[in-house]
N, C-alpha and C. Protein backbone atom coordinates (compact mmCIF):
# COMPACT_ATOMS: atom_id res chain seq x y z
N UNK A 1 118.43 81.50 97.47
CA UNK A 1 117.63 80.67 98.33
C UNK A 1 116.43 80.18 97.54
N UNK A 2 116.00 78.66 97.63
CA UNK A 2 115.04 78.21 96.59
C UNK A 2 113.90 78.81 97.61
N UNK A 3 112.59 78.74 96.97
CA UNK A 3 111.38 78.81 98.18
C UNK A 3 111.03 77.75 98.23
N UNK A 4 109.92 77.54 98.78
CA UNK A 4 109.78 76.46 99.21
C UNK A 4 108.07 76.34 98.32
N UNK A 5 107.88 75.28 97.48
CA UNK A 5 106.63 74.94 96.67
C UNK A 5 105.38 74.94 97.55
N UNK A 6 104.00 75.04 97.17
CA UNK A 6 103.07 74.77 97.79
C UNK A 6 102.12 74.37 96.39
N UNK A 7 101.24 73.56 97.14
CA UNK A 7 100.29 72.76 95.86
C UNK A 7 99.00 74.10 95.57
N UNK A 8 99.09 75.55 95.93
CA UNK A 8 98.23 76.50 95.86
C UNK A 8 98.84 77.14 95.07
N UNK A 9 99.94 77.60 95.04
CA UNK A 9 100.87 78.51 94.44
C UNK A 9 100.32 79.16 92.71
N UNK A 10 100.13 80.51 92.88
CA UNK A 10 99.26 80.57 91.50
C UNK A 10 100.19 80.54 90.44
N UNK A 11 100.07 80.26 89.52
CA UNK A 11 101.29 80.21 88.00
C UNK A 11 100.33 81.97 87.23
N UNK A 12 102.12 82.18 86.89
CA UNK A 12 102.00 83.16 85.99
C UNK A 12 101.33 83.09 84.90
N UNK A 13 100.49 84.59 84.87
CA UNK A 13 99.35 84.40 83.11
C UNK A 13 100.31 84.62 82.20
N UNK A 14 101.45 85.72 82.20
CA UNK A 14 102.24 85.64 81.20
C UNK A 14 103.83 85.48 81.62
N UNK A 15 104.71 85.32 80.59
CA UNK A 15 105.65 84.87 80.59
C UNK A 15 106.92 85.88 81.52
N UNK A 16 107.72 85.17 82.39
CA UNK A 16 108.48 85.78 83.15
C UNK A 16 109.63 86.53 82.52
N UNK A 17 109.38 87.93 82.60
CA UNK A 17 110.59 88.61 81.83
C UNK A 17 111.69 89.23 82.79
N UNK A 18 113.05 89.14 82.58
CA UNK A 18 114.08 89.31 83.47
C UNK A 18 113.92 90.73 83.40
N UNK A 19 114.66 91.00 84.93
CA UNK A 19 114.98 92.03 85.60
C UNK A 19 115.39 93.27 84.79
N UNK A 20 115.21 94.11 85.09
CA UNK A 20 115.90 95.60 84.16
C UNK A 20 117.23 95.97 85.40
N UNK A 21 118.37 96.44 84.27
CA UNK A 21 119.20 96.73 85.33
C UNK A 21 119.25 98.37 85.45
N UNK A 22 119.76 98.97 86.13
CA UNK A 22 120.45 100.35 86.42
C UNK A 22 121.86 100.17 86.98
N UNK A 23 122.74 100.46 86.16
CA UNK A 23 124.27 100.15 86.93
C UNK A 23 124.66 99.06 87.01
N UNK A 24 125.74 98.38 87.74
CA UNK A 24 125.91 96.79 87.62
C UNK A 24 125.10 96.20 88.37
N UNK A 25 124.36 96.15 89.02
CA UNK A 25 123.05 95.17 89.87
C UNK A 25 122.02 95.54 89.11
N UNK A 26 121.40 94.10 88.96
CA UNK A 26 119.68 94.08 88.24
C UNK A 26 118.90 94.48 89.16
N UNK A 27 117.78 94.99 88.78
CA UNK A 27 116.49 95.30 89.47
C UNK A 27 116.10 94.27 90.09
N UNK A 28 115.46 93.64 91.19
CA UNK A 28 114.57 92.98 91.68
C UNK A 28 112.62 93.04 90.80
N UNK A 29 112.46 91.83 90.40
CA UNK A 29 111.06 92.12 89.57
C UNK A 29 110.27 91.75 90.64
N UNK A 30 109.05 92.07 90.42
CA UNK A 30 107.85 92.38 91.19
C UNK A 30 107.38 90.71 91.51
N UNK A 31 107.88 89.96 90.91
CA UNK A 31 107.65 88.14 91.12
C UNK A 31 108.29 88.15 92.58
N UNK A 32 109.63 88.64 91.99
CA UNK A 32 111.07 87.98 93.09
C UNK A 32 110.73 88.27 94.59
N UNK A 33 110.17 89.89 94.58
CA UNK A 33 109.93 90.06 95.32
C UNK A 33 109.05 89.21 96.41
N UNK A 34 107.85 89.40 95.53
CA UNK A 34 106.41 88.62 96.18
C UNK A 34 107.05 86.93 96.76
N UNK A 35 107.78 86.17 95.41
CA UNK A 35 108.30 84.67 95.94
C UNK A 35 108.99 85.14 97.34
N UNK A 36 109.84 86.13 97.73
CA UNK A 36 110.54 85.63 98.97
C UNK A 36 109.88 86.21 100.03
N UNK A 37 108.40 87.61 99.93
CA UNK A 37 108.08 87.57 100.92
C UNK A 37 107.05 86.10 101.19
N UNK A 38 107.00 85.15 100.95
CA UNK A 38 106.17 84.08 100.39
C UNK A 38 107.12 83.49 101.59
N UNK A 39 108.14 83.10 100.89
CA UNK A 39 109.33 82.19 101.34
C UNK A 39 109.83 82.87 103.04
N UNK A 40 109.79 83.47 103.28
CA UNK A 40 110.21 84.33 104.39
C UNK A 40 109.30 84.13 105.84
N UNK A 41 107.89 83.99 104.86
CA UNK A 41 106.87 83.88 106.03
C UNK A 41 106.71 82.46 106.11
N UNK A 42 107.05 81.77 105.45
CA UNK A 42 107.70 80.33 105.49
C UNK A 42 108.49 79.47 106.59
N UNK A 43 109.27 80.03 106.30
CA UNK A 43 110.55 79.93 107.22
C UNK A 43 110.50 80.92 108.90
N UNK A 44 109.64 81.83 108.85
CA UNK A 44 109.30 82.07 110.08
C UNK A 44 108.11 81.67 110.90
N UNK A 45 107.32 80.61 110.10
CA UNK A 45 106.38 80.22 110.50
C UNK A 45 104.92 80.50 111.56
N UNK A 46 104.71 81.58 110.21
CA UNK A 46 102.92 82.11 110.87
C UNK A 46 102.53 81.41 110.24
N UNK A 47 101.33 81.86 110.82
CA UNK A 47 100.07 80.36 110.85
C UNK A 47 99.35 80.70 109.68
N UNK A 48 99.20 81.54 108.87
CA UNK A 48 99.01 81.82 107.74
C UNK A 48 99.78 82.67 106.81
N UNK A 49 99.62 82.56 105.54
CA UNK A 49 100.42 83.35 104.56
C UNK A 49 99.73 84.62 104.20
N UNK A 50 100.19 85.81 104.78
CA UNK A 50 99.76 87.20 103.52
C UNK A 50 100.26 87.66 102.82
N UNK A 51 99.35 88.20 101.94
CA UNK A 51 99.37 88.46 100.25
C UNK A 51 100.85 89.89 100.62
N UNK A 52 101.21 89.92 99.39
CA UNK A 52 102.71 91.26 99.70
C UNK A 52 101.75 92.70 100.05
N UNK A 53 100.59 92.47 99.37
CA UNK A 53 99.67 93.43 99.48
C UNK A 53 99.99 94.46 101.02
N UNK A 54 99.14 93.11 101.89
CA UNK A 54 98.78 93.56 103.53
C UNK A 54 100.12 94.45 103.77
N UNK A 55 101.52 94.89 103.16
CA UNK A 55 102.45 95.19 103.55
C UNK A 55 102.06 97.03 103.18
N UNK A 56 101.49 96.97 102.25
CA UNK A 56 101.15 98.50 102.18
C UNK A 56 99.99 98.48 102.86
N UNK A 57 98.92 98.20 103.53
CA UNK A 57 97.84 97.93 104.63
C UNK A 57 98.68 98.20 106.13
N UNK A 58 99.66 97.84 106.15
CA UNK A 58 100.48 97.70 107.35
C UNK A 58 101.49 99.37 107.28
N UNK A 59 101.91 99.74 106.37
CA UNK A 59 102.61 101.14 106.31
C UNK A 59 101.55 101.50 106.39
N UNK A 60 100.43 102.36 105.82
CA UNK A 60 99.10 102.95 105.89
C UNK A 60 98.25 103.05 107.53
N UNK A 61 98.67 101.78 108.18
CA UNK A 61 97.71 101.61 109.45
C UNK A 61 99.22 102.19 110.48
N UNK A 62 100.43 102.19 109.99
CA UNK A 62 101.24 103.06 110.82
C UNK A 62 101.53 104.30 110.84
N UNK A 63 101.26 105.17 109.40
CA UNK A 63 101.07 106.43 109.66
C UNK A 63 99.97 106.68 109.55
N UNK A 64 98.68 106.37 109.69
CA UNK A 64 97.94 106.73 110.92
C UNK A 64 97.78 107.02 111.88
N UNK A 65 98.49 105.53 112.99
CA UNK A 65 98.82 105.49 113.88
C UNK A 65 99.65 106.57 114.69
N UNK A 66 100.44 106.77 113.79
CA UNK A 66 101.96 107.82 114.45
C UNK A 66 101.08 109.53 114.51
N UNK A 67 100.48 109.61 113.16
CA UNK A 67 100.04 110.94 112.88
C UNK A 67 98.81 111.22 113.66
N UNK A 68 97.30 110.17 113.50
CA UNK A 68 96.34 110.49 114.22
C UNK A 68 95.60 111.34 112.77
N UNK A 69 96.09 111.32 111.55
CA UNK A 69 95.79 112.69 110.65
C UNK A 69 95.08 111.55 108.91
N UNK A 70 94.02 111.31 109.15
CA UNK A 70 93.56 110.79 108.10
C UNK A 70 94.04 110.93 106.51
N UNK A 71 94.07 112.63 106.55
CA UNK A 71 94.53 112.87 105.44
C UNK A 71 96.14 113.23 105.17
N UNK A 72 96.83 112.94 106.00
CA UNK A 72 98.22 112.67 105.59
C UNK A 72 98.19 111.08 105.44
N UNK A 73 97.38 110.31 106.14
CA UNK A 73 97.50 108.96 105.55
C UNK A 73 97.36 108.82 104.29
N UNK A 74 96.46 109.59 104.12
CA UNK A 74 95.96 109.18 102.65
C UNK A 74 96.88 109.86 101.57
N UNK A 75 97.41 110.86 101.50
CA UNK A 75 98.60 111.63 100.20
C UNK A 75 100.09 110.42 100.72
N UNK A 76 99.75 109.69 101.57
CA UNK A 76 100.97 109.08 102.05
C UNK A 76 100.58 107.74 101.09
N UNK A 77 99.73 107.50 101.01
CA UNK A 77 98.73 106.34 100.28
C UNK A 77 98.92 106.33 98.59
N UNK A 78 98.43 107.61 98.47
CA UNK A 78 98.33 108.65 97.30
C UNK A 78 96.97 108.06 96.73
N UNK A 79 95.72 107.58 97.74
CA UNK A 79 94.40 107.50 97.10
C UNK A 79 93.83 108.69 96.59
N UNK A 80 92.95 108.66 96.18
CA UNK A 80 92.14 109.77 95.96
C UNK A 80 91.27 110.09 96.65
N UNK A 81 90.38 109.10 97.35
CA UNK A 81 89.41 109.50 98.30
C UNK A 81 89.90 109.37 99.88
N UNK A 82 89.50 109.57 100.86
CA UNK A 82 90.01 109.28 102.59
C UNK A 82 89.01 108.38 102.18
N UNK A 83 87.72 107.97 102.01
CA UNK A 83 87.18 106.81 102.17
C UNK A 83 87.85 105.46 101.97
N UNK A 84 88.85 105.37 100.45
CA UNK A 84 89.72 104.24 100.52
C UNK A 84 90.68 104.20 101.51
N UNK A 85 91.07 105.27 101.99
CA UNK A 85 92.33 105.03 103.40
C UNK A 85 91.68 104.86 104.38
N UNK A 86 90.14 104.74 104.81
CA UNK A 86 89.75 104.24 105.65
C UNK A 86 89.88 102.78 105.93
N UNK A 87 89.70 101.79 104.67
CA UNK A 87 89.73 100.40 104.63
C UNK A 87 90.91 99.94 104.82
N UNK A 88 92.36 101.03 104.69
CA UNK A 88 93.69 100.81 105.19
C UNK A 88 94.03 100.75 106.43
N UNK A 89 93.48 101.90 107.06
CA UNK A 89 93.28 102.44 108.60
C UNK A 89 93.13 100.72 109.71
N UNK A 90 93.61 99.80 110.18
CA UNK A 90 92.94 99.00 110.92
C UNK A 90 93.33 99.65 112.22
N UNK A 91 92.23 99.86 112.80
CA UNK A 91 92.24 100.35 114.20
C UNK A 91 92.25 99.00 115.36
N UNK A 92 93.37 99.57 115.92
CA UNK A 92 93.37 98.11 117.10
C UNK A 92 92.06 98.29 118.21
N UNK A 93 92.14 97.14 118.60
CA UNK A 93 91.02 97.25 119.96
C UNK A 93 91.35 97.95 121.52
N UNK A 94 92.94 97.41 121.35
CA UNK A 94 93.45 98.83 122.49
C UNK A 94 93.19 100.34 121.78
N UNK A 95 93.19 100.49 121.08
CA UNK A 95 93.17 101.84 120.41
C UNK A 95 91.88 102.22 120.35
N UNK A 96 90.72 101.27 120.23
CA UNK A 96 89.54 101.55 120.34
C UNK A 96 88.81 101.95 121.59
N UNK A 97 89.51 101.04 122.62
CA UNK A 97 89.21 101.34 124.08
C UNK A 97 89.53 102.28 124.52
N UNK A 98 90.76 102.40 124.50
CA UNK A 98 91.32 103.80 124.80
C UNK A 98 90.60 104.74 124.58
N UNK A 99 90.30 105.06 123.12
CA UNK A 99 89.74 106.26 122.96
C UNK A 99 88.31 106.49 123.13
N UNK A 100 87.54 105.04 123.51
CA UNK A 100 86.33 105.22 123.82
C UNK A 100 86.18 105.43 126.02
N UNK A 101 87.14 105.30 126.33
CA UNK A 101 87.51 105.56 127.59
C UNK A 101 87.91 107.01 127.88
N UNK A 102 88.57 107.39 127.10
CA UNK A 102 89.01 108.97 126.89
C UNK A 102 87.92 109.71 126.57
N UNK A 103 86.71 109.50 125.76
CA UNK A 103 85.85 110.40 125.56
C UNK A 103 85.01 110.72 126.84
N UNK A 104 84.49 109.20 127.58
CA UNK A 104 83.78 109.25 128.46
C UNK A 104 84.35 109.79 129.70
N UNK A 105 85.77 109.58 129.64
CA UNK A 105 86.10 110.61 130.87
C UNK A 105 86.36 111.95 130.88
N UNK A 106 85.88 112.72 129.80
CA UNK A 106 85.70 114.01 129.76
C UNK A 106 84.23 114.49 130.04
N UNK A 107 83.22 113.54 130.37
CA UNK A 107 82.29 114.02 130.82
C UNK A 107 81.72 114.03 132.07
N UNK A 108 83.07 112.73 132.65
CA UNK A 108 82.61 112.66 134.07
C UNK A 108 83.40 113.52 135.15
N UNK A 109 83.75 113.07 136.49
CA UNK A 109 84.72 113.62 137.32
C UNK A 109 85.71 112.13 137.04
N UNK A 110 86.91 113.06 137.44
CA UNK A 110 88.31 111.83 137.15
C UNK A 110 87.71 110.63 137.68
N UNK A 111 87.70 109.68 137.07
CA UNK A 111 87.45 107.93 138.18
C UNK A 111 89.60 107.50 138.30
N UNK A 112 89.00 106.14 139.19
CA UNK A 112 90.30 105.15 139.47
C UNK A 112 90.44 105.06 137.74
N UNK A 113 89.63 104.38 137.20
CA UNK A 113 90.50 104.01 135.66
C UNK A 113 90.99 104.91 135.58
N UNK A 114 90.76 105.90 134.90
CA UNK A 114 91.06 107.46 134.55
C UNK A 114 92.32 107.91 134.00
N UNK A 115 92.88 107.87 135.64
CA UNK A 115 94.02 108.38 136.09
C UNK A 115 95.13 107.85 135.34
């Protein structure tokens, strides 16, 4: 599948070296990759393009999510500090409410929200 050009598109600093194989299928290189998540978000048309990056930002903010456990995010990460898995961490705004709703109803008597 060709991708599709854009007049932003950054050019390589150095020269494109082919794939390494293992067995009869070549490796996928770290370009190929990045061009088709490029091309992908293309063709499914969001309103902006993200970097392949946000994709480990996006595993990171799900085991969080699932665990609740900072520091399994982070050996899951393999940072060194929890301070950098904090900047991974994006906490939603339901998630924020929630839990700022949950604190305050441990100090009151049950309300209608509450329940």
């Amino acid at each position: 599948m060709d991708t599709p050009r854009q007049e932003h598109e950054p050019t390589l600093s150095r020269p494109h070296r082919p794939a390494r194989s293992i067995g009869p299928r070549p490796l996928v290189s770290k370009s190929q990759v990045r061009a088709q998540f490029r091309a992908w978000q293309v063709i499914a048309g969001f309103d902006r393009l993200y970097p392949f990056h946000a994709l480990r930002h996006t595993a990171v903010t799900n085991v969080y999510r699932a665990s609740r456990d900072l520091f399994l995010a982070q050996r899951f990460a393999r940072h060194a500090s929890p301070l950098t898995t904090v900047v991974y961490t994006h906490v939603s705004d339901e998630d924020l409410t929630r839990r700022v709703r949950g604190l305050a109803c441990r100090a009151c008597p049950p309300c209608a929200p509450c329940r």
